[in-house]
N, C-alpha and C. Protein backbone atom coordinates (compact mmCIF):
# COMPACT_ATOMS: atom_id res chain seq x y z
N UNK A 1 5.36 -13.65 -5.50
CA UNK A 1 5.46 -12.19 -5.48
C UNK A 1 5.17 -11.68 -4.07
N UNK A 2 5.97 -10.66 -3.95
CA UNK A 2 5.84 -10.42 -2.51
C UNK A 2 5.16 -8.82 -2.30
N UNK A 3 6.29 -7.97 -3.06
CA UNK A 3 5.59 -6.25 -3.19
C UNK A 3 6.59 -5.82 -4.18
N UNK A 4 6.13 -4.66 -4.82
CA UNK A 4 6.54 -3.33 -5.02
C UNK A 4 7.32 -2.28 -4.31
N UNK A 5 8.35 -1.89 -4.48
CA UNK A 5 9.15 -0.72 -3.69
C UNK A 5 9.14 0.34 -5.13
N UNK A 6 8.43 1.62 -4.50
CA UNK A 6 8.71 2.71 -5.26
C UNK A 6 10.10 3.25 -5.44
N UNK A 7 10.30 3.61 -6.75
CA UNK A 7 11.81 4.49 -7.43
C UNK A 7 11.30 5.58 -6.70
N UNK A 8 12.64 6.52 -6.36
CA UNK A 8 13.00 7.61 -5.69
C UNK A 8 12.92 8.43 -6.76
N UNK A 9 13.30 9.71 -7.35
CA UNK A 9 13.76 10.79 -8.23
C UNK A 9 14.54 12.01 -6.81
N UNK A 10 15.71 11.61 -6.78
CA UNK A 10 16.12 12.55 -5.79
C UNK A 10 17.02 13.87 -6.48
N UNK A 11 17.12 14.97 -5.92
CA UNK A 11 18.22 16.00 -6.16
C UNK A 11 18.78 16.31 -4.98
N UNK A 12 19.80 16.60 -5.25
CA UNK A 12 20.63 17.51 -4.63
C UNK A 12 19.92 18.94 -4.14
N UNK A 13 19.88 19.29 -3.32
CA UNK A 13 19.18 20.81 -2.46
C UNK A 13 19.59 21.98 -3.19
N UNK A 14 20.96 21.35 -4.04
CA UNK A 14 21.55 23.04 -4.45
C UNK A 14 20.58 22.99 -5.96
N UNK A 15 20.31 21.83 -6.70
CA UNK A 15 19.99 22.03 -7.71
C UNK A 15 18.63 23.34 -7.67
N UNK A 16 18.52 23.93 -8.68
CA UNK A 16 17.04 24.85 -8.46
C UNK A 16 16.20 24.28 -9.78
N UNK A 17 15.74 23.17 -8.99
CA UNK A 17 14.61 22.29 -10.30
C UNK A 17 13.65 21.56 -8.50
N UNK A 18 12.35 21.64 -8.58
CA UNK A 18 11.58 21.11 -7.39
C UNK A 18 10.41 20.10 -8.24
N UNK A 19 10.65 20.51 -9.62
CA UNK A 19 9.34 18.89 -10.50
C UNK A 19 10.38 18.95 -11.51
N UNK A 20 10.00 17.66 -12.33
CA UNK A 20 10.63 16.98 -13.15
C UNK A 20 10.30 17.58 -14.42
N UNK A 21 9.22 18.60 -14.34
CA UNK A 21 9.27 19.16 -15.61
C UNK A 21 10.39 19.88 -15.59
N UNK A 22 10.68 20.79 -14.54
CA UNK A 22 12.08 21.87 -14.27
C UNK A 22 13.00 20.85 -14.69
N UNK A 23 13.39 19.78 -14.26
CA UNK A 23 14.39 19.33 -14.38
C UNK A 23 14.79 18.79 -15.92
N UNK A 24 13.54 18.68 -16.70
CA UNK A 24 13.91 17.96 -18.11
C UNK A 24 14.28 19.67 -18.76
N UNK A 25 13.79 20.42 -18.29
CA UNK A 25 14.14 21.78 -19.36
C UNK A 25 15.96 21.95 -18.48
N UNK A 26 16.10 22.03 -17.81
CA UNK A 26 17.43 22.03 -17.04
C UNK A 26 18.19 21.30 -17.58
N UNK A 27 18.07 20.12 -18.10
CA UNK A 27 18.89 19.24 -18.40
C UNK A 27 18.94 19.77 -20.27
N UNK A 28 17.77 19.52 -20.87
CA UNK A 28 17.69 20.38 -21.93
C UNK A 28 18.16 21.44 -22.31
N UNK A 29 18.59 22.52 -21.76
CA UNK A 29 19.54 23.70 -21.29
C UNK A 29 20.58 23.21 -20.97
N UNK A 30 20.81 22.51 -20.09
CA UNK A 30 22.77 22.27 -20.52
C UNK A 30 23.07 20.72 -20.40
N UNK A 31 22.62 20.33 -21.60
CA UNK A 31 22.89 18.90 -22.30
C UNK A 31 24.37 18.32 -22.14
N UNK A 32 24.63 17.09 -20.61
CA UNK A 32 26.01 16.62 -20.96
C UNK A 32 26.33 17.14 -19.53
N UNK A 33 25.69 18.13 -18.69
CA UNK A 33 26.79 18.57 -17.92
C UNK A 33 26.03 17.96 -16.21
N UNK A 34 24.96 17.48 -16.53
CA UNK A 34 24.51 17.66 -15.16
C UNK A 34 24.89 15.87 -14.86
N UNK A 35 24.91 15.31 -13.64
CA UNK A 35 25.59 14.12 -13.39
C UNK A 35 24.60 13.35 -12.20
N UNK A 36 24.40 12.31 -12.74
CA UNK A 36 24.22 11.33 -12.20
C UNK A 36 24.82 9.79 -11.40
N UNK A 37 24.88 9.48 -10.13
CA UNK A 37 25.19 8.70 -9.72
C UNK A 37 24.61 6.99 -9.84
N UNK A 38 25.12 6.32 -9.71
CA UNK A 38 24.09 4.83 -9.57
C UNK A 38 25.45 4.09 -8.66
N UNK A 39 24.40 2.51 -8.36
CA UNK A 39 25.09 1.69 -7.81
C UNK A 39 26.12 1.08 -8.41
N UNK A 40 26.39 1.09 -10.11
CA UNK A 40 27.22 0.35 -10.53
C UNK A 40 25.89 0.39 -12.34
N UNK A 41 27.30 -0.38 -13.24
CA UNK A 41 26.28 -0.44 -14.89
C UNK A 41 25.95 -1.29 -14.22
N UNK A 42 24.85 -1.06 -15.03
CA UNK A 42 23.17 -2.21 -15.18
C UNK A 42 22.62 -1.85 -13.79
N UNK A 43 22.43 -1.68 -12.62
CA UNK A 43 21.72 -1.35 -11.43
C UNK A 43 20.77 -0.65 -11.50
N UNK A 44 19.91 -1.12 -10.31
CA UNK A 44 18.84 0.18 -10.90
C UNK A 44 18.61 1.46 -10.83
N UNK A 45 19.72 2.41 -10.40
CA UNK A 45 19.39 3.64 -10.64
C UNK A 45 20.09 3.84 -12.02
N UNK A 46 21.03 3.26 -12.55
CA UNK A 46 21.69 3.42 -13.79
C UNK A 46 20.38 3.20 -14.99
N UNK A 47 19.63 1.82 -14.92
CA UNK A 47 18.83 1.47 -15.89
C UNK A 47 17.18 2.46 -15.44
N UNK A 48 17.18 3.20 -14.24
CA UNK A 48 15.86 3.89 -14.31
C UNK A 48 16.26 5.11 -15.02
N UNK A 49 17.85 5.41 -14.85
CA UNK A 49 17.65 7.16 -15.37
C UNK A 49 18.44 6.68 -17.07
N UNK A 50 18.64 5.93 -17.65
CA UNK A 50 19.08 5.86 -18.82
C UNK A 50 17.52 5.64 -19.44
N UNK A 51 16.43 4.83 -18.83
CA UNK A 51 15.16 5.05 -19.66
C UNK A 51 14.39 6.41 -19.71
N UNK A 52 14.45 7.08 -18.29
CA UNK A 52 14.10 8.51 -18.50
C UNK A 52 14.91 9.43 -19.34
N UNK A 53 15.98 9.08 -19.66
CA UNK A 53 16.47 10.11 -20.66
C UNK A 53 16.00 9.61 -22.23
N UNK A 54 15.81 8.44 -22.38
CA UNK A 54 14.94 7.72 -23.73
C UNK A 54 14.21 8.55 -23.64
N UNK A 55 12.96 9.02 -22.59
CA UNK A 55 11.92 9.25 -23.09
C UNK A 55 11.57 10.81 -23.09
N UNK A 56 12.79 11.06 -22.36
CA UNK A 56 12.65 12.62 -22.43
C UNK A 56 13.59 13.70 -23.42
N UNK A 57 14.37 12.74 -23.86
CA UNK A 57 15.33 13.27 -24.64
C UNK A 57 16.56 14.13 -24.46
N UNK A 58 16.62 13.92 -23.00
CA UNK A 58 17.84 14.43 -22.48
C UNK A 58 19.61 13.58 -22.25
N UNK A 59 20.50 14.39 -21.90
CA UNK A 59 21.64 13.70 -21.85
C UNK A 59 21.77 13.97 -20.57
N UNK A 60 22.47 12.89 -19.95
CA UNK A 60 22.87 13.18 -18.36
C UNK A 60 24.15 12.22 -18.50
N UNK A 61 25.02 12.57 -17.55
CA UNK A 61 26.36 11.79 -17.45
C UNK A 61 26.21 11.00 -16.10
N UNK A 62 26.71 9.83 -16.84
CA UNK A 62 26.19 8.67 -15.45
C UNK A 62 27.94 8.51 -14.89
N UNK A 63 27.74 8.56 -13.70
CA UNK A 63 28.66 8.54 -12.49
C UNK A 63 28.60 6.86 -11.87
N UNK A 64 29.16 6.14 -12.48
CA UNK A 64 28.93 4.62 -11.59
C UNK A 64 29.90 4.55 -10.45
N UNK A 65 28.87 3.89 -9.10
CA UNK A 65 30.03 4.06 -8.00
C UNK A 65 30.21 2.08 -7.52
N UNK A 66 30.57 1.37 -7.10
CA UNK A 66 30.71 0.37 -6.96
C UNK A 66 30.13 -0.11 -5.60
N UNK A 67 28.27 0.16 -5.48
CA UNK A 67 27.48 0.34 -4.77
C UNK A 67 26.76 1.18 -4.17
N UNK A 68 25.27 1.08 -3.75
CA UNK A 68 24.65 2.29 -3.47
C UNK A 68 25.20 3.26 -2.48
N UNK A 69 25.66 2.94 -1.67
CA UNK A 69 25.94 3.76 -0.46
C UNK A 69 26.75 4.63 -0.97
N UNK A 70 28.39 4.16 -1.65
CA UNK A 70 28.78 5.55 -2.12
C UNK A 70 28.16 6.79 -3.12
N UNK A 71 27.62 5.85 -3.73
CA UNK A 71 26.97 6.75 -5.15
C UNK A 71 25.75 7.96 -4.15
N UNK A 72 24.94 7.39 -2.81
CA UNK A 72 24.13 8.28 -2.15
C UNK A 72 25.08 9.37 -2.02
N UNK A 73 26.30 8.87 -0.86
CA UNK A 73 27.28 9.93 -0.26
C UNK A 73 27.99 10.62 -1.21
N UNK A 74 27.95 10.30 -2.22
CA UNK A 74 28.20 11.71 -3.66
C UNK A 74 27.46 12.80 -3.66
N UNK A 75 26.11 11.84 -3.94
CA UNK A 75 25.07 12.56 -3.87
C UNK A 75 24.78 14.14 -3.38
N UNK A 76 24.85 13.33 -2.02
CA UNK A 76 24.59 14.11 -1.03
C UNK A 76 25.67 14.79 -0.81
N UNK A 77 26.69 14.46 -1.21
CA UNK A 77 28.01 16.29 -0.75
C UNK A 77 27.58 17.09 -2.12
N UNK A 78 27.18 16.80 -2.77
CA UNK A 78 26.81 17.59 -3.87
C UNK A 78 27.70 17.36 -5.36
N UNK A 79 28.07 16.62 -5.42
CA UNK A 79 29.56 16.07 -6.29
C UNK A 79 28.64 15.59 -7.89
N UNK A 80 27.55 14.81 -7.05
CA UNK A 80 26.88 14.69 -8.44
C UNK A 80 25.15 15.61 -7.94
N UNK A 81 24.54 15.38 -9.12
CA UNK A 81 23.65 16.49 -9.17
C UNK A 81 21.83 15.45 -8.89
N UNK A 82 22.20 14.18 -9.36
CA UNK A 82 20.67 13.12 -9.02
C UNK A 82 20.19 11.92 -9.22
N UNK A 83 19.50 11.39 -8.64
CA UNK A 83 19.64 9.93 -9.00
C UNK A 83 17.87 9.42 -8.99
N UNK A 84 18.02 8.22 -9.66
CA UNK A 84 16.41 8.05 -9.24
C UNK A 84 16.97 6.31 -8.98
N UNK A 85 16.61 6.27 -7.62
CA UNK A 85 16.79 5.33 -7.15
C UNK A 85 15.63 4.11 -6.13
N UNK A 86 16.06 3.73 -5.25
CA UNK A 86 14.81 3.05 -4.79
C UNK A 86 14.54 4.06 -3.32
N UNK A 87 13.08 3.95 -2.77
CA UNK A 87 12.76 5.37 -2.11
C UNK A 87 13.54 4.40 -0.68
N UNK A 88 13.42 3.35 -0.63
CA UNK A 88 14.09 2.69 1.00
C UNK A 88 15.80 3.12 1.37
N UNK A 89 16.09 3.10 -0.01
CA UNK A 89 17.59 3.83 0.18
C UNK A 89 18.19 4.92 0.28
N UNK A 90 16.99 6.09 -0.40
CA UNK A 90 17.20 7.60 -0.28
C UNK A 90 16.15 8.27 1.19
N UNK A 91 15.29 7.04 1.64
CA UNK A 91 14.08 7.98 2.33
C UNK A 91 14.86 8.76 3.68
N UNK A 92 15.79 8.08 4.42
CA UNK A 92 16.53 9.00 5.62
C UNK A 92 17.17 10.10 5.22
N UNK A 93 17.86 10.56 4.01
CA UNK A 93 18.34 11.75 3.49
C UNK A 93 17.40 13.04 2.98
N UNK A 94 16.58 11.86 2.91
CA UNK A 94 14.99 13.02 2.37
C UNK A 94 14.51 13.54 3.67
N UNK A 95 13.97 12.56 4.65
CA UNK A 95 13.83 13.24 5.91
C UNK A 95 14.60 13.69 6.50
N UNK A 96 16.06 14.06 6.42
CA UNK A 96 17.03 14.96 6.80
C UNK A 96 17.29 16.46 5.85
N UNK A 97 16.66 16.55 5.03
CA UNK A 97 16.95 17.21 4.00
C UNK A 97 17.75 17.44 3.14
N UNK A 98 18.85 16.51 2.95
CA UNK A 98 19.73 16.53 2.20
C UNK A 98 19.57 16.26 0.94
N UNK A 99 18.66 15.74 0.87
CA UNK A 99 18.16 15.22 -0.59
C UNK A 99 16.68 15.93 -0.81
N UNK A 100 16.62 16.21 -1.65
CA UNK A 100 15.05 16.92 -2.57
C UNK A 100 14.43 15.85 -3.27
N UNK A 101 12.86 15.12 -2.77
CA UNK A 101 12.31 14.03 -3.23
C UNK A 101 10.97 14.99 -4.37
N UNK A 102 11.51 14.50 -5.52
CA UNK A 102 10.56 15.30 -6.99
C UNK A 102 9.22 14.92 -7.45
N UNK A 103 9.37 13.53 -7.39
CA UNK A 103 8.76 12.37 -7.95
C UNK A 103 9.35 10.94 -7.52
N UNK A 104 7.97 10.47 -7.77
CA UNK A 104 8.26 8.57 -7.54
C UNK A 104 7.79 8.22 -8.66
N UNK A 105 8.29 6.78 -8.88
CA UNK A 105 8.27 6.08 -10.21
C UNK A 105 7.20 4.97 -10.45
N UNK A 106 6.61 4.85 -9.20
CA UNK A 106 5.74 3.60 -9.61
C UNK A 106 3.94 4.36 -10.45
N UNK A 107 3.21 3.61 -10.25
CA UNK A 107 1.98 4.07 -11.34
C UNK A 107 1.33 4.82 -10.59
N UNK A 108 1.05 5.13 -9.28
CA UNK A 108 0.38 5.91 -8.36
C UNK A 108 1.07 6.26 -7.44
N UNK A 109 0.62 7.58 -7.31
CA UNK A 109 1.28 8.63 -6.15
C UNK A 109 1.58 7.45 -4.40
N UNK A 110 2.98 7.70 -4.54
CA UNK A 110 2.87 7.57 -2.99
C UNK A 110 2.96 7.91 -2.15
N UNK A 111 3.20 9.57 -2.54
CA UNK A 111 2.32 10.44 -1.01
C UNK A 111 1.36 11.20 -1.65
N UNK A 112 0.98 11.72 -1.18
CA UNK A 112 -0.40 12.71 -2.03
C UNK A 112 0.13 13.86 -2.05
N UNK A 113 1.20 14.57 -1.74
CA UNK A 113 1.80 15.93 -2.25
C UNK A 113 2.82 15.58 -2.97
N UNK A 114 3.19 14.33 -3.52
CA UNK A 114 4.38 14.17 -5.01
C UNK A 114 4.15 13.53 -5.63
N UNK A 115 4.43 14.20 -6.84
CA UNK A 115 3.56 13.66 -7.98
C UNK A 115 4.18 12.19 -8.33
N UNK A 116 3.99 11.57 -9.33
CA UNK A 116 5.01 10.65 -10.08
C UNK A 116 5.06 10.87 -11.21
N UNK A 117 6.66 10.04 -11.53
CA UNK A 117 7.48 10.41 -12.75
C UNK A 117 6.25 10.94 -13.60
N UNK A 118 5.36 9.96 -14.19
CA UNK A 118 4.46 9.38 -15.15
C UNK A 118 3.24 10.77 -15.55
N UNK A 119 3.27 11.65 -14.37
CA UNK A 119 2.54 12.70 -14.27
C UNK A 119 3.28 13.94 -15.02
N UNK A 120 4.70 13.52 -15.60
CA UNK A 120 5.38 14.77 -16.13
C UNK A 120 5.64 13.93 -17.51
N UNK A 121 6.12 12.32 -17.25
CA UNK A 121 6.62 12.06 -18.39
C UNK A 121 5.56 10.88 -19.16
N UNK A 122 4.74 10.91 -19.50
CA UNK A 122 3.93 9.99 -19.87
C UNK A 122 4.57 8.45 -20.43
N UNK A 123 4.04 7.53 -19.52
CA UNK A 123 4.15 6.19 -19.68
C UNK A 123 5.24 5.66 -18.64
N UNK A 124 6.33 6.19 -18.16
CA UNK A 124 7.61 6.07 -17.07
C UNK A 124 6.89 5.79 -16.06
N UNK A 125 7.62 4.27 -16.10
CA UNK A 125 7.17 3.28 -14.47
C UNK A 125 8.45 3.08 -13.98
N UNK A 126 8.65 2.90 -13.07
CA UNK A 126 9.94 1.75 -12.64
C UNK A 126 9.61 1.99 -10.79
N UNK A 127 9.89 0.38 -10.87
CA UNK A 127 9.81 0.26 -9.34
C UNK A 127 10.81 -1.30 -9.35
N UNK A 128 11.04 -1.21 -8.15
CA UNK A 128 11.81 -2.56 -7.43
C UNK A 128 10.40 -3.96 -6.84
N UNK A 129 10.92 -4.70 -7.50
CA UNK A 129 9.78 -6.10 -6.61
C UNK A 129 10.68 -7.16 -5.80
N UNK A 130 9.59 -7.53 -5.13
CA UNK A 130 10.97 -8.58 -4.04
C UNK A 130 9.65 -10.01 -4.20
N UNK A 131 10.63 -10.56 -4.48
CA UNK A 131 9.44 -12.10 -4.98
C UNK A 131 10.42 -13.37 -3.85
N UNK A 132 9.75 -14.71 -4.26
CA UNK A 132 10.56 -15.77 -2.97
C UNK A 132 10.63 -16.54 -4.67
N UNK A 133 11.55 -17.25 -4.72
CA UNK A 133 11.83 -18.73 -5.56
C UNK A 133 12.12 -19.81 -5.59
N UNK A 134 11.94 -20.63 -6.15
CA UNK A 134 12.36 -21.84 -5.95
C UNK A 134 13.22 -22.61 -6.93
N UNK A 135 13.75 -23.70 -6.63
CA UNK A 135 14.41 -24.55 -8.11
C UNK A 135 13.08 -24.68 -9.04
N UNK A 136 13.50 -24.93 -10.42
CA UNK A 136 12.66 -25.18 -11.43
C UNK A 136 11.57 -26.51 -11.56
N UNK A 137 12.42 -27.54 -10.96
CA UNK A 137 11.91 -28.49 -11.11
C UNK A 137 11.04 -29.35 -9.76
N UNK A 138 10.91 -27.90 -9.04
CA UNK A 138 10.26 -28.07 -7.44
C UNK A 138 8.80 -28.89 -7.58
N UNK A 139 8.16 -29.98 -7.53
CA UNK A 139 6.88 -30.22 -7.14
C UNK A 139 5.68 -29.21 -7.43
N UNK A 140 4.76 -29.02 -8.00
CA UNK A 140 3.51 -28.16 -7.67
C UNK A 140 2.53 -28.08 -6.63
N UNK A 141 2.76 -29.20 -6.41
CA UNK A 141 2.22 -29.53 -4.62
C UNK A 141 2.53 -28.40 -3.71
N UNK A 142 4.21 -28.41 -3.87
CA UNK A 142 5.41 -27.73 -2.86
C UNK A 142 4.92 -26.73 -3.33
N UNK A 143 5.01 -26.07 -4.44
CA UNK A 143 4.79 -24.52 -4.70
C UNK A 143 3.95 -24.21 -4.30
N UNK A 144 2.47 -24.74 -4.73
CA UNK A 144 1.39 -24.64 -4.09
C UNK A 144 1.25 -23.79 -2.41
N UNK A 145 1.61 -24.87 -1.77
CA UNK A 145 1.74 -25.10 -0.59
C UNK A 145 2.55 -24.01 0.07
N UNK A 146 3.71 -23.60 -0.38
CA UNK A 146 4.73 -22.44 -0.38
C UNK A 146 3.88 -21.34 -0.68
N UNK A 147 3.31 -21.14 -1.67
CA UNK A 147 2.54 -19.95 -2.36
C UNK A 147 1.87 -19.56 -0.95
N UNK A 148 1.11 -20.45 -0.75
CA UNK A 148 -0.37 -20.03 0.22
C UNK A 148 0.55 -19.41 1.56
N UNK A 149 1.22 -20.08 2.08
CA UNK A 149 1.85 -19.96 3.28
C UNK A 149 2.82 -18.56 3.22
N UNK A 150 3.17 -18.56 2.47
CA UNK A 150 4.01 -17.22 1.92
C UNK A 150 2.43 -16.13 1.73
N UNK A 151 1.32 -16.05 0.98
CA UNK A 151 0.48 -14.98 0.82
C UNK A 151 -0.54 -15.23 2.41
N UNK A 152 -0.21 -16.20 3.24
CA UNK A 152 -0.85 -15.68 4.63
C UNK A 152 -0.20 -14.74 5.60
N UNK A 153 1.31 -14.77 5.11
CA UNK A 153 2.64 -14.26 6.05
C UNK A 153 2.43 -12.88 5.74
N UNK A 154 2.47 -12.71 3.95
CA UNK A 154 2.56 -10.96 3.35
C UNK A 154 0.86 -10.26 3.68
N UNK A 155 -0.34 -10.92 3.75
CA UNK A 155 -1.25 -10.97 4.14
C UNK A 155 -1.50 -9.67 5.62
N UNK A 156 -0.28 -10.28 6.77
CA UNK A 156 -0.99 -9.93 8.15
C UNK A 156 -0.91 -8.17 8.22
N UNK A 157 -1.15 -7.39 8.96
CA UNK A 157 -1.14 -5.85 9.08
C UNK A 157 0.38 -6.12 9.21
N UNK A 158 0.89 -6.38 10.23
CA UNK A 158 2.25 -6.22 11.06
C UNK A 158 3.25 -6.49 9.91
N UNK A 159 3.30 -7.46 8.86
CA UNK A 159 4.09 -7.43 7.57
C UNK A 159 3.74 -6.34 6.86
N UNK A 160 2.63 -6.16 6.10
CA UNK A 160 2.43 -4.84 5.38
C UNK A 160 2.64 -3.27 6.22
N UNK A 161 2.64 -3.35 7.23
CA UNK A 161 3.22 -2.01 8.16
C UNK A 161 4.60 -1.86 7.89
N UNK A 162 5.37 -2.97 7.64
CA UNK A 162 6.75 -3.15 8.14
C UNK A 162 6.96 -2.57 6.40
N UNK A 163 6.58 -3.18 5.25
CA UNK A 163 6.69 -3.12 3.86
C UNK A 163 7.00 -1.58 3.62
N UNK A 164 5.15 -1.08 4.01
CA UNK A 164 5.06 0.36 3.76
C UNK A 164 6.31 1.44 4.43
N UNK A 165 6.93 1.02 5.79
CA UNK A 165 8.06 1.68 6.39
C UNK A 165 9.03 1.28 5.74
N UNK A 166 9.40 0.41 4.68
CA UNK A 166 10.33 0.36 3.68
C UNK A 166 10.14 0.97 2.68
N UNK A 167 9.25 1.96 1.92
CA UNK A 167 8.70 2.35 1.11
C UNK A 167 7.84 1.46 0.23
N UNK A 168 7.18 0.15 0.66
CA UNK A 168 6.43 -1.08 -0.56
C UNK A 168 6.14 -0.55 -0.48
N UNK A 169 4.70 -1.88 -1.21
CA UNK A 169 3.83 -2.49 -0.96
C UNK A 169 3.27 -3.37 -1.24
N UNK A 170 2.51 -4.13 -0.33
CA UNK A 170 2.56 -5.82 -0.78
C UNK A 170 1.92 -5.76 -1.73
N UNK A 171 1.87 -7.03 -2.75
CA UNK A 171 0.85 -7.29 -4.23
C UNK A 171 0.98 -8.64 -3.86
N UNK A 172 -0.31 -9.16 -4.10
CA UNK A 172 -1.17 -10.55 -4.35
C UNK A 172 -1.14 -11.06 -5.41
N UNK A 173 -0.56 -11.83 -5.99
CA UNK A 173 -0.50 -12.07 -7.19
C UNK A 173 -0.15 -13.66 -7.27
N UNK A 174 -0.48 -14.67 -8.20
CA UNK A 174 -0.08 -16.09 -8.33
C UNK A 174 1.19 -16.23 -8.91
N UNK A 175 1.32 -17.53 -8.87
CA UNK A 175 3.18 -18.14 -9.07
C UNK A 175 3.08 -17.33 -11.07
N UNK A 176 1.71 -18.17 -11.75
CA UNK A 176 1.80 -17.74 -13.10
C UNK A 176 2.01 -16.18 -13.15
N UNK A 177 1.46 -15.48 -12.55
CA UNK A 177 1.31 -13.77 -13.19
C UNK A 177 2.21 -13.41 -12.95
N UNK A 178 3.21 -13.96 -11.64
CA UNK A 178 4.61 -13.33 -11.20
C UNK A 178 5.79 -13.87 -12.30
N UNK A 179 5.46 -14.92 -12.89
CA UNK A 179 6.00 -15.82 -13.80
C UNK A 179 5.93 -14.28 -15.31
N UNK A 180 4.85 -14.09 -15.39
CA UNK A 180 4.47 -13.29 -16.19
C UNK A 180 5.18 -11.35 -16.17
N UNK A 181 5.32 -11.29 -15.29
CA UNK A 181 5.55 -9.74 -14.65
C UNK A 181 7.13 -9.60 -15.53
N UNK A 182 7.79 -11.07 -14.79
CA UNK A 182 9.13 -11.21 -15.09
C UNK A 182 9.61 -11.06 -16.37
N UNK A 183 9.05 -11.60 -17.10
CA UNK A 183 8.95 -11.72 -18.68
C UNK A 183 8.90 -10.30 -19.34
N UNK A 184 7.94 -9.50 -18.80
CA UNK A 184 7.70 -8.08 -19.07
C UNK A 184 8.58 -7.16 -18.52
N UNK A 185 9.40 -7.21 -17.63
CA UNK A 185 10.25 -6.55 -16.74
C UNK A 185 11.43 -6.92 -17.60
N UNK A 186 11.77 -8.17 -17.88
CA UNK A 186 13.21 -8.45 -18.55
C UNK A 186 13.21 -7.86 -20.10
N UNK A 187 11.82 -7.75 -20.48
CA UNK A 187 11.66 -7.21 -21.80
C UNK A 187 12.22 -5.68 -21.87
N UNK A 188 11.26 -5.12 -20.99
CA UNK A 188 10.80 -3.97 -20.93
C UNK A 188 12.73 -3.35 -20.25
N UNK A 189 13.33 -3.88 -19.83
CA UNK A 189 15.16 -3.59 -19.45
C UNK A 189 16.07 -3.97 -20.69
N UNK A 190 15.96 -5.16 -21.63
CA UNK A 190 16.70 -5.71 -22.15
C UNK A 190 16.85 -4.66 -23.53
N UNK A 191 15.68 -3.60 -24.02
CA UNK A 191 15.25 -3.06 -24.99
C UNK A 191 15.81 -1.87 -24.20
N UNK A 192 15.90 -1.28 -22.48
CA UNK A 192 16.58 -0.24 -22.71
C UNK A 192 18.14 -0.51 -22.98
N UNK A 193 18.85 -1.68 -22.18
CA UNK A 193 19.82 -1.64 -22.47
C UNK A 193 20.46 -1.88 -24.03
N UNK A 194 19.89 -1.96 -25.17
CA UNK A 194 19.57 -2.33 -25.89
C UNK A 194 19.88 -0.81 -26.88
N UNK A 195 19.04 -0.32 -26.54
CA UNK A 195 18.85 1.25 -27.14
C UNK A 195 20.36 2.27 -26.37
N UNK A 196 20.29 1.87 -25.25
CA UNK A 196 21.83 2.82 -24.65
C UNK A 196 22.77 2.45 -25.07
N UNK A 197 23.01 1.33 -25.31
CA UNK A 197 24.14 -0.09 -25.41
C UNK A 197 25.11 -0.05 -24.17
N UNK A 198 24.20 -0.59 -23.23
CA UNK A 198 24.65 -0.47 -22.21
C UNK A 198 25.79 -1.87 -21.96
N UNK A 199 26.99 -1.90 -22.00
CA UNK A 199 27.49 -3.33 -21.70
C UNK A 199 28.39 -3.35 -20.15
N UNK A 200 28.26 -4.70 -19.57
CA UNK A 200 28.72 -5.05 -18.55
C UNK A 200 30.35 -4.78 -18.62
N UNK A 201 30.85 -4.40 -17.46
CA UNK A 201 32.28 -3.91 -17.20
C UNK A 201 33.15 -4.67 -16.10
């Protein structure tokens, strides 16, 4: 395991919603019409905003573009209305203002003036992790050995500086718990796609 990258919740500037409570009554008020972009089905802005509408009970129309970059540049001419995506891919549009940042998705605030999802919608996590792997049948020695050398590298300031300017952040964690995370992550997706019926295209 390497880190955590916080989900984005971005809008469009024209929308007039600035927290996610505005935005679930907005969407609640005109059910069907407001639009969402993603990278493509199954990606993760498609599978973060199909679980926020599970839990909020709203309808939104998903816009799939055949990668992030176009689905941003929708975005951002105003064509579609929001996305909740990863914050490394929306953060230059946010500091340009083109994009309106609402909320982040991981379990704690990652700036101290925006809230997260979880603060409007109780229990809504989603974040991106970036882990290293190996073949299955690699040595434990090797892993071992890999593990340590890999958590001295994510370890130094100058890596975790570099993380945080991507929007991470590093997590410490062993080969088992990352083994473990996975399990819960594939669960915790397979049950939304599951509930949307989301199928591959």
């Amino acid at each position: 395991m390497i880190g955590f990258g916080d989900a984005a919740f971005v809008v469009h500037p024209s929308l007039p919603v600035k927290t996610v409570k505005e935005l679930v009554a907005l969407a609640k008020k005109r059910p069907g019409e407001m639009l969402y972009a993603s990278s493509g089905i199954g990606g993760f802005p498609h599978m973060n905003t199909e679980l926020f509408m599970m839990m909020t009970g709203t309808k939104m129309i998903h816009v799939p573009f055949k990668g992030g970059g176009p689905a941003i540049m929708d975005l951002v001419a105003g064509h579609s209305q929001l996305q909740i995506s990863s914050l490394v891919t929306v953060a230059p549009h946010i500091q340009s203002g083109r994009l309106r940042l609402i909320a982040t998705g991981g379990a704690k605030r990652k700036f101290p003036d925006i809230p997260t999802i979880s603060e409007s919608v109780l229990g809504y996590e989603s974040s991106i992790w970036w882990g290293i792997f190996a073949p299955p049948k690699t040595p434990q020695d090797i892993i071992a050995r890999f593990h340590a050398e890999i958590m001295e590298v994510i370890s130094s300031p100058t890596f975790q500086k570099r993380l945080d300017e991507q929007g991470g952040v590093v997590v410490n964690m062993s080969s088992a718990e990352f083994g473990k995370l996975m399990v819960r992550e594939q669960n915790k997706w397979l049950e939304v796609i599951r509930s949307a019926g989301i199928k591959a295209e």
